[in-house]
C-alpha atoms as a PDB file:
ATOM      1  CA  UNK A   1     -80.100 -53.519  21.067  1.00  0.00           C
ATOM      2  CA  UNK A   2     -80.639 -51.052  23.886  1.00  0.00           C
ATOM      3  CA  UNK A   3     -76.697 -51.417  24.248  1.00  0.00           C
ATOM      4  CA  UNK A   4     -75.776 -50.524  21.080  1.00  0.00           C
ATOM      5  CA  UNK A   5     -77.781 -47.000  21.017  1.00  0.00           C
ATOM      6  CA  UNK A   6     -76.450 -46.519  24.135  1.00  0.00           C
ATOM      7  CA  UNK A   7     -72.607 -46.933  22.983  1.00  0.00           C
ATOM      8  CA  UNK A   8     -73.638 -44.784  19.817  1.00  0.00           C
ATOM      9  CA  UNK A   9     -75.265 -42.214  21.317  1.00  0.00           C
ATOM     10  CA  UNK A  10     -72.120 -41.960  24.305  1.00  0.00           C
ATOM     11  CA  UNK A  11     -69.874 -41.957  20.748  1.00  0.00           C
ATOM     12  CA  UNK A  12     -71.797 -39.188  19.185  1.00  0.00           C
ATOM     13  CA  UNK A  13     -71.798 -37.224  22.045  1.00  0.00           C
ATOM     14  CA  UNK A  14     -68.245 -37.235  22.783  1.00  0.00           C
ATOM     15  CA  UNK A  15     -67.312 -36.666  19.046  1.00  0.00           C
ATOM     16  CA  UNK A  16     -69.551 -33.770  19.011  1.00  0.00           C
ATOM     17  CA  UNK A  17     -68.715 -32.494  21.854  1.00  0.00           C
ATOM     18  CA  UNK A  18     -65.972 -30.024  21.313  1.00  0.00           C
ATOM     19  CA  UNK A  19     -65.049 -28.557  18.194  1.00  0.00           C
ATOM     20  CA  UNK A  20     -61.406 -27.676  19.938  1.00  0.00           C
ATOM     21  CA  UNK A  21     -61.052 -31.769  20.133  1.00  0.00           C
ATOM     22  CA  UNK A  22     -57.967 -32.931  18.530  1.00  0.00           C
ATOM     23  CA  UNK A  23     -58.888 -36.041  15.507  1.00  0.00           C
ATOM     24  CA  UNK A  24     -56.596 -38.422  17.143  1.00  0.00           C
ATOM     25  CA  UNK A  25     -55.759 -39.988  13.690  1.00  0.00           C
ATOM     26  CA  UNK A  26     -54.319 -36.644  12.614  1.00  0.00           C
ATOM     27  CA  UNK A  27     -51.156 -35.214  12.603  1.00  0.00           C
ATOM     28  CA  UNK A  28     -51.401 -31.942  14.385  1.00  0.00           C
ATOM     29  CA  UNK A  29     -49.891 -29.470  11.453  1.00  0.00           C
ATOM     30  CA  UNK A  30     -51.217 -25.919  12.128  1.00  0.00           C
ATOM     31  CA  UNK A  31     -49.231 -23.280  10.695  1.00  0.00           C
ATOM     32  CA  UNK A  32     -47.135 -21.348  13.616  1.00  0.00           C
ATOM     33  CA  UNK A  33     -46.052 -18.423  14.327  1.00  0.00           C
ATOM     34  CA  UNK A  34     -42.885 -17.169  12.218  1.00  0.00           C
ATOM     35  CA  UNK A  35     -44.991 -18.819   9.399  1.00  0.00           C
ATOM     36  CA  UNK A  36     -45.761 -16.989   5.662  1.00  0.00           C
ATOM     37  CA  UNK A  37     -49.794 -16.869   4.823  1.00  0.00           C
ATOM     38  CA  UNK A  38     -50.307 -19.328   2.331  1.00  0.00           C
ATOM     39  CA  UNK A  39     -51.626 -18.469  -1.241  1.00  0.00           C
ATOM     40  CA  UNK A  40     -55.251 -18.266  -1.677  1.00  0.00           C
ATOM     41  CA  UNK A  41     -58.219 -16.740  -3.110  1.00  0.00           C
ATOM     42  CA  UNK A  42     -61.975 -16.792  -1.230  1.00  0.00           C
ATOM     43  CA  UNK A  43     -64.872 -14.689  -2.052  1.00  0.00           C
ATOM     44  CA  UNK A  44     -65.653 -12.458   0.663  1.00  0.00           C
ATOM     45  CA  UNK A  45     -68.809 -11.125   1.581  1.00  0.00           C
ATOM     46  CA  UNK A  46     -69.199  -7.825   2.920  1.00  0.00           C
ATOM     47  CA  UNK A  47     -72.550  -7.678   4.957  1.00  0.00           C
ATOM     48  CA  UNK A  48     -71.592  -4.264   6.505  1.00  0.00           C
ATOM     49  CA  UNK A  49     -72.204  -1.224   4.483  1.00  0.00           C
ATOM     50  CA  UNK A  50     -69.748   0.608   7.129  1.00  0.00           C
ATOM     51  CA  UNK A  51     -67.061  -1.560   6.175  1.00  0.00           C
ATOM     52  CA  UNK A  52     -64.376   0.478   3.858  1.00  0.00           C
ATOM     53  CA  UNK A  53     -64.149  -2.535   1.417  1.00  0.00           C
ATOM     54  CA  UNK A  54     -68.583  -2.116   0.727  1.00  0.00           C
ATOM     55  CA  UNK A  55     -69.355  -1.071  -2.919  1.00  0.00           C
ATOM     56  CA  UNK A  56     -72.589  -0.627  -3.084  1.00  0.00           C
ATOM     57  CA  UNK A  57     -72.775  -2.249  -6.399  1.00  0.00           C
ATOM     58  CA  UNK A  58     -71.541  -5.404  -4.930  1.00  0.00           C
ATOM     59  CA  UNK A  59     -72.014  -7.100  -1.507  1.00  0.00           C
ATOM     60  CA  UNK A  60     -69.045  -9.050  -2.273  1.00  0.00           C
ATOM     61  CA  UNK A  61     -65.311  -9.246  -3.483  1.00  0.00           C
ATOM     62  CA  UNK A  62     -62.884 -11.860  -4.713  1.00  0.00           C
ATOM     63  CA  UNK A  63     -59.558 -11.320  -1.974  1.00  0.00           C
ATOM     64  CA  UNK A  64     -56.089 -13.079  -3.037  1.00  0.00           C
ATOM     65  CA  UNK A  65     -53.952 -13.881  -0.310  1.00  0.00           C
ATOM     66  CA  UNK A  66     -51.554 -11.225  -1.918  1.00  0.00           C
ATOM     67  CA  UNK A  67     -53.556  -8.310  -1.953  1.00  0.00           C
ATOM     68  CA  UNK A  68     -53.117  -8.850   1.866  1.00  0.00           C
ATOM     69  CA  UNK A  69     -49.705  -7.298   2.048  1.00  0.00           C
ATOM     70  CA  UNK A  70     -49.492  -4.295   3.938  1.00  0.00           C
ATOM     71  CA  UNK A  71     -52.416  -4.704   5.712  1.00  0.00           C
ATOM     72  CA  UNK A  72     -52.970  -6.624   9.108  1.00  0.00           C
ATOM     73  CA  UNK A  73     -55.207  -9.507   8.294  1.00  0.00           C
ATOM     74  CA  UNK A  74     -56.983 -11.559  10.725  1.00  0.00           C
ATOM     75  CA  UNK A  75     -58.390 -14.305   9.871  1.00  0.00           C
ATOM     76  CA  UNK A  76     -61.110 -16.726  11.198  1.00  0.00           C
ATOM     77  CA  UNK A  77     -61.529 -20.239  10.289  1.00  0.00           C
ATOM     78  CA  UNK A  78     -65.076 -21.088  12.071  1.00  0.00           C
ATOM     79  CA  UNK A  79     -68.376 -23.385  11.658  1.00  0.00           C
ATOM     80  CA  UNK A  80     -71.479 -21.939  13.081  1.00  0.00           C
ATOM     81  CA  UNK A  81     -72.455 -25.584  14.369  1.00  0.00           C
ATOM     82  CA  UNK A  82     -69.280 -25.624  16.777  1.00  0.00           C
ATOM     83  CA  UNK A  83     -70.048 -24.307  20.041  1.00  0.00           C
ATOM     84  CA  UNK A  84     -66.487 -22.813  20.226  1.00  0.00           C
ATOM     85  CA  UNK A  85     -67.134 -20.842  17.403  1.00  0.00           C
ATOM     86  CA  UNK A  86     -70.770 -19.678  18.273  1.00  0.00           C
ATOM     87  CA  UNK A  87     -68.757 -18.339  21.209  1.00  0.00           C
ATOM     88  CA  UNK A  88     -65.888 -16.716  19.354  1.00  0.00           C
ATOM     89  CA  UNK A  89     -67.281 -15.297  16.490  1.00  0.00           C
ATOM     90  CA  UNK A  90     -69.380 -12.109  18.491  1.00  0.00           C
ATOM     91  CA  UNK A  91     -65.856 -11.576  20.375  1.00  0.00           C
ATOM     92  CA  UNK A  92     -64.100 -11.378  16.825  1.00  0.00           C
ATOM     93  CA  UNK A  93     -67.583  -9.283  15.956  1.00  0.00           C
ATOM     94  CA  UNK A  94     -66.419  -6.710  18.730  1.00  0.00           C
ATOM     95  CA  UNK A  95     -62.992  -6.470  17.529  1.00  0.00           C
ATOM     96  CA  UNK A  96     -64.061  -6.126  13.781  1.00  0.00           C
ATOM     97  CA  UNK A  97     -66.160  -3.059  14.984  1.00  0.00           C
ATOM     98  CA  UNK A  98     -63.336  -1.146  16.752  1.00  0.00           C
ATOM     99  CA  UNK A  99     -60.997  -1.603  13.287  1.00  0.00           C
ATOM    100  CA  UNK A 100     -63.887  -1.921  10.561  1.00  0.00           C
ATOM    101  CA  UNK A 101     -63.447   1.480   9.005  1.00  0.00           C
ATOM    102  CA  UNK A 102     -59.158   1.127   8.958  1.00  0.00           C
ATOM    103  CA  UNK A 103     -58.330  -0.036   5.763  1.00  0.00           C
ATOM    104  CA  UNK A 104     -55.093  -0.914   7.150  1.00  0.00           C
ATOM    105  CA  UNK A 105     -57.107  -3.973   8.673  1.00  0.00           C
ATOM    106  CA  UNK A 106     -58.570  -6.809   6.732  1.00  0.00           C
ATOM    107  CA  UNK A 107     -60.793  -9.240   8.472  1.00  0.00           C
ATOM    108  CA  UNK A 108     -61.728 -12.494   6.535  1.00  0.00           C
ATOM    109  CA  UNK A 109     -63.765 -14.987   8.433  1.00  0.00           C
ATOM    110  CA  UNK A 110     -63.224 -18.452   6.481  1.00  0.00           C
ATOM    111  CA  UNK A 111     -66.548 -20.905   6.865  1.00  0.00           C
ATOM    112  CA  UNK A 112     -64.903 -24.804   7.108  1.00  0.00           C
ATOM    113  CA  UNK A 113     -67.369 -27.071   5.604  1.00  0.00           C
ATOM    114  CA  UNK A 114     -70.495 -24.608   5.860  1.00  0.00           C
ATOM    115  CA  UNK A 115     -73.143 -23.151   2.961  1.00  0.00           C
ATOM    116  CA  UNK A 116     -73.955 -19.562   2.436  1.00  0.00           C
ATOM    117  CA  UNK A 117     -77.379 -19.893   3.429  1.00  0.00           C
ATOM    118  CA  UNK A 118     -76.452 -21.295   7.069  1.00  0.00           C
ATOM    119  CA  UNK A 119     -73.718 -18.735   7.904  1.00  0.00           C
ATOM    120  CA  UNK A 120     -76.022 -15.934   6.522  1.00  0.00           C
ATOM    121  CA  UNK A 121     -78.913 -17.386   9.056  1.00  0.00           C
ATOM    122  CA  UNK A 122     -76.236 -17.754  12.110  1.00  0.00           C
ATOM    123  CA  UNK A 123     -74.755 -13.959  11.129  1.00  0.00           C
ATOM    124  CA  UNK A 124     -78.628 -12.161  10.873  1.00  0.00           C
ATOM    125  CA  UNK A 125     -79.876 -13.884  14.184  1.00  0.00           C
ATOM    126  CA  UNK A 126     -76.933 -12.778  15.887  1.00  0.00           C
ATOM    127  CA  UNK A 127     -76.392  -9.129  14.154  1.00  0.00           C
ATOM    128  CA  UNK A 128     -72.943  -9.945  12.849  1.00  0.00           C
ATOM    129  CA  UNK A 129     -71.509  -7.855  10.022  1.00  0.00           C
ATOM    130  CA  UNK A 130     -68.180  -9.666  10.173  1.00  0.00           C
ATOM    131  CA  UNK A 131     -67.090 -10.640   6.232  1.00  0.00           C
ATOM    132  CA  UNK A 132     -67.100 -13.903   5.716  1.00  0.00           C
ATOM    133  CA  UNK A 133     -66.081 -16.804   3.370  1.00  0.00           C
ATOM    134  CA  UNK A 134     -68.748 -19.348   2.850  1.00  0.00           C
ATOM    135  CA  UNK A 135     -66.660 -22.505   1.755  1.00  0.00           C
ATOM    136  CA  UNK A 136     -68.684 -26.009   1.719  1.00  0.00           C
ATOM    137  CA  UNK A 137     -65.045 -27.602   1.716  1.00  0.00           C
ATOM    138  CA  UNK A 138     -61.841 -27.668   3.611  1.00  0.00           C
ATOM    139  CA  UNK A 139     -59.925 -26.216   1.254  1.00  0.00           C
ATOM    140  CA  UNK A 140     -59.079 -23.067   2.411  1.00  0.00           C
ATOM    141  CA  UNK A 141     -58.866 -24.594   6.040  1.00  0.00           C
ATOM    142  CA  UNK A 142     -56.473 -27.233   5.294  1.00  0.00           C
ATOM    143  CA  UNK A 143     -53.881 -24.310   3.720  1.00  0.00           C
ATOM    144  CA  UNK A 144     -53.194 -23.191   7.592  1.00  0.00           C
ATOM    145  CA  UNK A 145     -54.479 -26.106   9.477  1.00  0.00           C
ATOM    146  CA  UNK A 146     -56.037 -29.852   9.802  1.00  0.00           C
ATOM    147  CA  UNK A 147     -57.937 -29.716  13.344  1.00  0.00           C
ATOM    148  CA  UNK A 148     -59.816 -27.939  15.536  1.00  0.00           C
ATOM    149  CA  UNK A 149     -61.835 -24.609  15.109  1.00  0.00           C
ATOM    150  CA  UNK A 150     -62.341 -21.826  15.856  1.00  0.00           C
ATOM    151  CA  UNK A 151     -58.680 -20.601  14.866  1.00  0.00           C
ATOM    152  CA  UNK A 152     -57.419 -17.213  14.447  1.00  0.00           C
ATOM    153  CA  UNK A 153     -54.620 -16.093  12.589  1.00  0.00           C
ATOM    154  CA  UNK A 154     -53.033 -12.477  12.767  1.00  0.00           C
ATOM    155  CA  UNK A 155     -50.711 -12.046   9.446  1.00  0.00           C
ATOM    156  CA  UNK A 156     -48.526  -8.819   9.478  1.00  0.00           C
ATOM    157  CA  UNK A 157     -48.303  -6.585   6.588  1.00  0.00           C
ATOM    158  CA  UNK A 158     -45.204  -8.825   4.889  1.00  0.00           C
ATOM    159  CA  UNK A 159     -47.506 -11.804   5.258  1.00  0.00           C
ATOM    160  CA  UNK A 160     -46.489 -13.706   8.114  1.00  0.00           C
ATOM    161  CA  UNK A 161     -48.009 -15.110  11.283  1.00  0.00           C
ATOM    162  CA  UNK A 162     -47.485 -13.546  14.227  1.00  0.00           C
ATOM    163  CA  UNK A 163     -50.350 -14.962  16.259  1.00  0.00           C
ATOM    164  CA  UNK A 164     -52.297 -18.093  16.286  1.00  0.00           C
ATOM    165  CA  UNK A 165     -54.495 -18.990  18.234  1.00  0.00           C
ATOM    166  CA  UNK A 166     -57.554 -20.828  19.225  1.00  0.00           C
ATOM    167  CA  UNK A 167     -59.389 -17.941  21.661  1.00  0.00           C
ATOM    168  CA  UNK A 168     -59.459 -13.972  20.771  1.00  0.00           C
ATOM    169  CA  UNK A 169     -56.251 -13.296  22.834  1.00  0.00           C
ATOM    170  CA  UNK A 170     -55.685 -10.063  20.123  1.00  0.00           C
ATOM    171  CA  UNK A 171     -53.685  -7.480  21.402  1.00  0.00           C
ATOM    172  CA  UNK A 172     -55.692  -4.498  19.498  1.00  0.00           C
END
């Protein structure tokens, strides 16, 4: 018996271990550079009252994939349970803070598999303001990939890729 709680808890551990792991059972399909954005629509909310998007009627908007034209988009796919993310996420923080008030920037940090409730606990105990997408599915995610997280997207103004990435390596 003591064997078998051993082997799950070695299991568990290595599963858990990364969120950057690989599901070996998976076909690794990530959308590339040279790509186009997929269509999509998420809710976005807008925790930052300094953010040029913040109505203060609403702290939230619907975004469509094609209201993105013109604008840089970056976009964060992210769980605050993965340790790569908890990592990421106040790097992407910093770089939302140096663009937030540019409305030709649009950041849209897309939850996979998370509630509201946890993201908006993980965002007040570590001061983000960062919009984000609370989505309790893979939805969204599967549109530009099918493993690992964090990843970050840059999409140009004409809607296409033109980095991806798993780290902030963002060259503004």
């Amino acid at each position: 018996m003591k064997r078998v709680f051993a082997f799950l808890y070695v299991t568990l551990s290595v599963l858990l271990s990364s969120c950057l792991q690989d599901d070996a059972d998976m076909e690794k399909k990530n959308l590339q550079v040279g790509d186009a954005m997929p269509p999509f629509e998420v809710e976005l909310c807008i925790p930052d009252k300094q953010d040029w998007r913040h109505d203060a009627s609403t702290t939230s908007i619907l975004v469509r994939s094609h209201e993105l034209k013109g604008k840089t988009a970056i976009i964060c796919f992210f769980n605050t349970k993965c340790e790569d993310c908890q990592h990421e996420l106040p790097q992407l923080q910093k770089l939302y803070e140096k663009n937030r008030s540019d409305n030709h920037y649009a950041f849209l940090a897309i939850a996979r598999e998370e509630k509201k409730k946890d993201i908006e606990d993980f965002w007040h105990q570590h001061n983000l303001t960062l919009p984000y997408s609370a989505q309790s599915d893979r939805r969204i995610y599967n549109l530009f990939a099918t493993v690992t997280i964090p990843q970050f997207y840059v999409i140009n103004e004409q809607g296409y890729i033109i980095i991806h990435e798993n780290i902030i390596k963002m060259p503004f």
